[in-house]
N, C-alpha and C. Protein backbone atom coordinates (compact mmCIF):
# COMPACT_ATOMS: atom_id res chain seq x y z
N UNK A 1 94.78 107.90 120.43
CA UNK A 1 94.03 109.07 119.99
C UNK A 1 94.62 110.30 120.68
N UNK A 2 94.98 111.14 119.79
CA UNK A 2 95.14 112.75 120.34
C UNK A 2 94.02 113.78 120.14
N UNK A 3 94.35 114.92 120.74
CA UNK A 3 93.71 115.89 120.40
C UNK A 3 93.51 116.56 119.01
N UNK A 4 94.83 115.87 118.36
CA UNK A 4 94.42 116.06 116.97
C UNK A 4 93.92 114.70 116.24
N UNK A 5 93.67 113.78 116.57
CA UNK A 5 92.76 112.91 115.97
C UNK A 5 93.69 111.39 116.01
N UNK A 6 93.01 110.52 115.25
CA UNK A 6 94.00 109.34 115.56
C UNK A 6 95.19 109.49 114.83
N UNK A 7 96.11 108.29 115.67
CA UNK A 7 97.52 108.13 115.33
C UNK A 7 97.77 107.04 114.53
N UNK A 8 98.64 107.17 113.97
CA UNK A 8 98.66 106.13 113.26
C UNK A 8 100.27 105.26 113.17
N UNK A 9 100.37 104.58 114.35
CA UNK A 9 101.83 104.33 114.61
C UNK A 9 102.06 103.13 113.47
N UNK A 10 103.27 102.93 113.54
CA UNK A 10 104.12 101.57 112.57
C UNK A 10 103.28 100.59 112.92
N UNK A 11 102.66 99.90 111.86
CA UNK A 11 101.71 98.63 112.59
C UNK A 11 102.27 97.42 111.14
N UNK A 12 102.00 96.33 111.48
CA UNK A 12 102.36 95.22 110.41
C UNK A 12 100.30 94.64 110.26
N UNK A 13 100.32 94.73 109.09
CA UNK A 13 99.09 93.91 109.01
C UNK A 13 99.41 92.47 108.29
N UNK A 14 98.88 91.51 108.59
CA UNK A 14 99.56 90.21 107.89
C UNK A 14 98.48 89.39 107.60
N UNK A 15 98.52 88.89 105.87
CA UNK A 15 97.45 87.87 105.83
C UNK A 15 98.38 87.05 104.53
N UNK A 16 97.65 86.22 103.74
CA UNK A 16 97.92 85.86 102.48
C UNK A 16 97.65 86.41 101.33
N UNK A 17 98.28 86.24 100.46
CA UNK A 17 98.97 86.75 99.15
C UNK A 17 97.55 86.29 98.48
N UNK A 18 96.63 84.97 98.66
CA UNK A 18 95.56 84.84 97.91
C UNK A 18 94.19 85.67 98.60
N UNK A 19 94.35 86.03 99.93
CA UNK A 19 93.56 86.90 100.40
C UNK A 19 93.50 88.25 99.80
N UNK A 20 94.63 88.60 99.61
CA UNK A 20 94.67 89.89 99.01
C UNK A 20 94.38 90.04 97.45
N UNK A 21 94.15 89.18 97.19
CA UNK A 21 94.08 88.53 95.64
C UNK A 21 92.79 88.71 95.53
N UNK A 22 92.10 88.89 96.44
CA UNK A 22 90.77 87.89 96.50
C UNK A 22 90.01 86.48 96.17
N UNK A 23 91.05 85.65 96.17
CA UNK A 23 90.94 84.45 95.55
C UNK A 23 90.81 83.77 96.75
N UNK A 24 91.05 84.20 98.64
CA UNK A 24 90.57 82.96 99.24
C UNK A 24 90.50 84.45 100.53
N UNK A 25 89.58 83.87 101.82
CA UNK A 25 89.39 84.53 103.33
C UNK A 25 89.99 83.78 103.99
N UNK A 26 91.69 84.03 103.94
CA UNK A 26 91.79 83.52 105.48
C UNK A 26 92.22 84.96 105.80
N UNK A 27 92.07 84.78 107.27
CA UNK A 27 91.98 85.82 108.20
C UNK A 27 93.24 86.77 108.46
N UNK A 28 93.25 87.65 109.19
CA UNK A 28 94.43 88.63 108.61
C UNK A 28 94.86 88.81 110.36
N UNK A 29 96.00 89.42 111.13
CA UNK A 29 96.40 89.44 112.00
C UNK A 29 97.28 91.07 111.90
N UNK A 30 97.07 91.81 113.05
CA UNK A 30 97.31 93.13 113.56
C UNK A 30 97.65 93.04 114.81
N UNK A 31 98.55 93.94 115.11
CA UNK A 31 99.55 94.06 116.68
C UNK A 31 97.58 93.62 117.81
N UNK A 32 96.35 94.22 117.04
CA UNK A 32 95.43 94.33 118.15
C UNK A 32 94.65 93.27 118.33
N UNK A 33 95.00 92.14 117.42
CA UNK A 33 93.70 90.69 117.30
C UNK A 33 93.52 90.51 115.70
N UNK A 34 92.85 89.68 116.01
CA UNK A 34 92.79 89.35 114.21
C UNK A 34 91.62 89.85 113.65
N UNK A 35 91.93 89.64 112.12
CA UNK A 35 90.81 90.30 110.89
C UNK A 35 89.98 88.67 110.50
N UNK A 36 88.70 89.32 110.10
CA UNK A 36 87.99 88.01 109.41
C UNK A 36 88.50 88.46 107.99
N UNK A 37 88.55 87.04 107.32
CA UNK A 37 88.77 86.98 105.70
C UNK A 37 88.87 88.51 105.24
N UNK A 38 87.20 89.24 105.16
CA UNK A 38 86.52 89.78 104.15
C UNK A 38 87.34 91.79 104.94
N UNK A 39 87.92 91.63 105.98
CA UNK A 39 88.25 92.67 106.45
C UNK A 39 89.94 92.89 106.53
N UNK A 40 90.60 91.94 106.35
CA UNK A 40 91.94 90.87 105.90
C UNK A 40 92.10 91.98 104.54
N UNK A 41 91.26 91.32 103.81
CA UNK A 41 91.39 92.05 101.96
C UNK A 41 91.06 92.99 102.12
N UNK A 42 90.10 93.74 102.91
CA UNK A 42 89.95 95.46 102.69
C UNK A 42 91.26 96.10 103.31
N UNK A 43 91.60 95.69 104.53
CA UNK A 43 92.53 96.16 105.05
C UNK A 43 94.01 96.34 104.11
N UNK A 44 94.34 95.40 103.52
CA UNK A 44 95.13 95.17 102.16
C UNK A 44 95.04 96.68 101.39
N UNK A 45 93.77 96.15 101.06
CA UNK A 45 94.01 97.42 99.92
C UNK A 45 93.64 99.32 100.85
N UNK A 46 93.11 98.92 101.73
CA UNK A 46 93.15 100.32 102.56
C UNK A 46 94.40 100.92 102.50
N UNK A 47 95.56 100.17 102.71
CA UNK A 47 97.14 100.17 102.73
C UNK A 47 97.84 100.27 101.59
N UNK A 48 97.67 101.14 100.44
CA UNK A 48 98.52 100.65 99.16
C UNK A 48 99.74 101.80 99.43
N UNK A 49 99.30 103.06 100.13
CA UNK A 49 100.65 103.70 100.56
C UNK A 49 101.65 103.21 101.60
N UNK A 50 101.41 101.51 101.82
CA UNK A 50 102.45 101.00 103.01
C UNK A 50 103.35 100.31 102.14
N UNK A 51 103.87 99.57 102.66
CA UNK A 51 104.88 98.77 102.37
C UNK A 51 104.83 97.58 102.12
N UNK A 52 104.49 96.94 101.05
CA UNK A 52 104.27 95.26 100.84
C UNK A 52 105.40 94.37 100.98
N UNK A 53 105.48 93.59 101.93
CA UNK A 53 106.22 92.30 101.65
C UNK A 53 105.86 91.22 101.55
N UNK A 54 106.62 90.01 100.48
CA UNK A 54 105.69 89.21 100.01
C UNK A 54 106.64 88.01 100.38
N UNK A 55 106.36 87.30 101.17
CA UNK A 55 107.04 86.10 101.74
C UNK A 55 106.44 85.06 100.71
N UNK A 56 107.72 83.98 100.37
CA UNK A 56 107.27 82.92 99.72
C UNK A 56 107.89 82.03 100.07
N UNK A 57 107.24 81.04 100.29
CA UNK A 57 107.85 79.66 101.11
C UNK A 57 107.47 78.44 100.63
N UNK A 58 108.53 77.62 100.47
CA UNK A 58 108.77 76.05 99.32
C UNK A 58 107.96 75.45 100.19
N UNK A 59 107.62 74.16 99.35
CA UNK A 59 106.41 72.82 99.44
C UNK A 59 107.19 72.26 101.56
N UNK A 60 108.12 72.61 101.97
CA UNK A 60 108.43 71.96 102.81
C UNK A 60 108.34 73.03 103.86
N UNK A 61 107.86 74.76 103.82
CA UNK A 61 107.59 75.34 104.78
C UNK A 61 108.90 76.33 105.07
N UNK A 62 110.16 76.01 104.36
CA UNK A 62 111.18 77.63 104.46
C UNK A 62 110.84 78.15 103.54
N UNK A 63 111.73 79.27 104.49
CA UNK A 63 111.29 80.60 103.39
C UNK A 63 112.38 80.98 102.24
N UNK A 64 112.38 81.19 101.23
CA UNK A 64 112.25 80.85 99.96
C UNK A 64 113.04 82.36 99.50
N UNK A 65 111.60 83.12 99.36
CA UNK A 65 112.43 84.76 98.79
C UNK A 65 111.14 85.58 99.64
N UNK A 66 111.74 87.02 99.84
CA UNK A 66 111.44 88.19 100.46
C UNK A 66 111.72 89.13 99.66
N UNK A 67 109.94 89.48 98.90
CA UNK A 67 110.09 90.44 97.80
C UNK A 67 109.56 91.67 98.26
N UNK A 68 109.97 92.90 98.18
CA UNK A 68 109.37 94.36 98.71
C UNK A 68 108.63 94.88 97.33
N UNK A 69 107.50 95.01 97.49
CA UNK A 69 106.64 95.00 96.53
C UNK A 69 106.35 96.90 96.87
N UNK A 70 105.80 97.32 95.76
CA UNK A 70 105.49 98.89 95.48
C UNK A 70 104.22 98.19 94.93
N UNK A 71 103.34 98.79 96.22
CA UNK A 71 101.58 98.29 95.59
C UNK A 71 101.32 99.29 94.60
N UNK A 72 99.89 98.55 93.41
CA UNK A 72 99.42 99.89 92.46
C UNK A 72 98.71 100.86 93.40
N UNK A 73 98.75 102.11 93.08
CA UNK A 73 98.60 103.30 93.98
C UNK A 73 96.58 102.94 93.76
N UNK A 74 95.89 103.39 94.58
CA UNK A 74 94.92 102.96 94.40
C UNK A 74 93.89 104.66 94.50
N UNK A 75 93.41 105.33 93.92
CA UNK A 75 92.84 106.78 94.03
C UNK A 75 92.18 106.85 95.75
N UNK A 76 92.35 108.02 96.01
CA UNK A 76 92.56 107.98 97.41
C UNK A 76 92.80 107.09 98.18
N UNK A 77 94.19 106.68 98.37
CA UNK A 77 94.57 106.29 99.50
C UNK A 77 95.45 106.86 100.59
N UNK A 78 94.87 106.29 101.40
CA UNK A 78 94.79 107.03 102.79
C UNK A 78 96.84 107.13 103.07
N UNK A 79 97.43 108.18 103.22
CA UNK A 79 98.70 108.69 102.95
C UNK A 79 99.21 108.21 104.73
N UNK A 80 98.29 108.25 105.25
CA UNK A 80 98.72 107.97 106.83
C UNK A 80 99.22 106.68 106.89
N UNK A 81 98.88 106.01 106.52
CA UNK A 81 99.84 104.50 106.12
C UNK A 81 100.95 104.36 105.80
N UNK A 82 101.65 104.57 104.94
CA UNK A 82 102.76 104.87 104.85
C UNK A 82 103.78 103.93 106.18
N UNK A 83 103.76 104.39 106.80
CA UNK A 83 104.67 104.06 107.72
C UNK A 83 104.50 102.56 108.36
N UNK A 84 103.11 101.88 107.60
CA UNK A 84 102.57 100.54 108.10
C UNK A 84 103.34 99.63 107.01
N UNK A 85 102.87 98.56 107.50
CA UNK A 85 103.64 97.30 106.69
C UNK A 85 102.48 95.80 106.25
N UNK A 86 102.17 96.05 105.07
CA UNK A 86 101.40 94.98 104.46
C UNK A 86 102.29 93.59 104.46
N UNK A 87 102.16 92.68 105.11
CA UNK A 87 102.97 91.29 104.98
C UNK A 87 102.00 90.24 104.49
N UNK A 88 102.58 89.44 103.18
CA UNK A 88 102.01 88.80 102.47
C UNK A 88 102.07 86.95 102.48
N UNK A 89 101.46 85.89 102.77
CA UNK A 89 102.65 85.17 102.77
C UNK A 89 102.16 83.80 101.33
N UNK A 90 102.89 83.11 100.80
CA UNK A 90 102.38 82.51 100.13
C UNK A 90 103.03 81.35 99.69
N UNK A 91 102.63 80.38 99.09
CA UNK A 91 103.78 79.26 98.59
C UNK A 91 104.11 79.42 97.50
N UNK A 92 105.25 78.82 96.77
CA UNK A 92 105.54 79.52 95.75
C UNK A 92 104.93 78.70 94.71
N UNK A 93 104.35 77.65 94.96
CA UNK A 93 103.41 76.77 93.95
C UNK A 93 101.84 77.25 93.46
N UNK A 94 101.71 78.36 94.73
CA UNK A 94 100.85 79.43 94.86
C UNK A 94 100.66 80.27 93.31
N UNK A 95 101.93 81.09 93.59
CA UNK A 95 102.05 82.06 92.92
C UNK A 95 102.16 81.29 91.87
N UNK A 96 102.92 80.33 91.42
CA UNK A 96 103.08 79.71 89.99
C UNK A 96 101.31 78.99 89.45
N UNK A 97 100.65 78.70 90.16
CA UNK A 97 99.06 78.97 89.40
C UNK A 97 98.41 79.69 89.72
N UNK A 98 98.79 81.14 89.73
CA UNK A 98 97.55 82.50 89.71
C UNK A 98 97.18 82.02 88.30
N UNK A 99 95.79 82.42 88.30
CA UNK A 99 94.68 82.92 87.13
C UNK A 99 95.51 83.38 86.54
N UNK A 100 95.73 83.52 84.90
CA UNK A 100 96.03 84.33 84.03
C UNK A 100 94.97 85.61 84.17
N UNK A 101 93.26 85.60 84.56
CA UNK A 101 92.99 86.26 83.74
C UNK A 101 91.95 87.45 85.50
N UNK A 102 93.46 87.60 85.90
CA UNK A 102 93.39 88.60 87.01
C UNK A 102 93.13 90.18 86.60
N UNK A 103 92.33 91.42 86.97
CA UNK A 103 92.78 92.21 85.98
C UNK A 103 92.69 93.00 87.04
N UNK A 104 93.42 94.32 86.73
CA UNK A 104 93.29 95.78 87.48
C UNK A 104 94.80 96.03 88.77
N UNK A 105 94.37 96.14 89.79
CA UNK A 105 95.44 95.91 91.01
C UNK A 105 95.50 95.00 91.17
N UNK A 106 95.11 93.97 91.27
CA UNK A 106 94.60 92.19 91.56
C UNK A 106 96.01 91.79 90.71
N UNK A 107 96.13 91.88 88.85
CA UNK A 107 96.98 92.16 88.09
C UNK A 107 98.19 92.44 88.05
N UNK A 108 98.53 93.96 88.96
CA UNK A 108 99.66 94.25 89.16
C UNK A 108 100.26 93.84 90.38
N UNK A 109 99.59 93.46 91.10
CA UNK A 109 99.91 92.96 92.48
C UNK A 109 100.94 91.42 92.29
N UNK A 110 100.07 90.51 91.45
CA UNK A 110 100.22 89.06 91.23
C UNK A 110 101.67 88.83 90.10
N UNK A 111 101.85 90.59 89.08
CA UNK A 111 103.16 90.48 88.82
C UNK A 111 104.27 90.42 89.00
């Protein structure tokens, strides 16, 4: 905190790709301690001016592909982010049964 208000240094927030989905709560992790589920997914989308990366990792636990995702812009979001880093992680058997019938950011996210 400064005199001009908080800072907002480079931070990584990290949960799963179905958390952010809203399709499951597991818990989310920050340089300061961890997030429960339901603060995991807000935190997600608090962040759509950061930087998404979306780790995907095969049935045996390597990692697979490292996609840099451009989240949907979400009406006011907070511009101080920016410089943070949304990390996603998921299996890729995951992603191959999302819901078809996802809609909105949920939607563009899962494309």
């Amino acid at each position: 905190m400064t005199d001009r208000g908080l800072v907002f240094s480079p931070a990584t927030l990290r949960t799963t790709l179905a958390c952010a989905l809203g399709l499951g709560r597991a818990h989310g992790q920050v340089r300061v301690g961890t997030l429960t589920g339901w603060d995991a997914h807000r935190g997600v989308w608090a962040r759509t001016c950061a930087q998404f990366r979306v780790l995907l990792y095969d049935e045996d636990g390597e990692l697979e592909h490292v996609l840099l995702v451009t989240p949907p812009r979400t009406r006011g979001a907070d511009p101080r982010y920016r410089r943070q880093v949304v990390e996603l992680t998921a299996n890729t058997s995951e992603v191959d049964g999302l819901p078809d019938d996802l809609v909105g950011i949920w939607a563009e996210l899962a494309r």
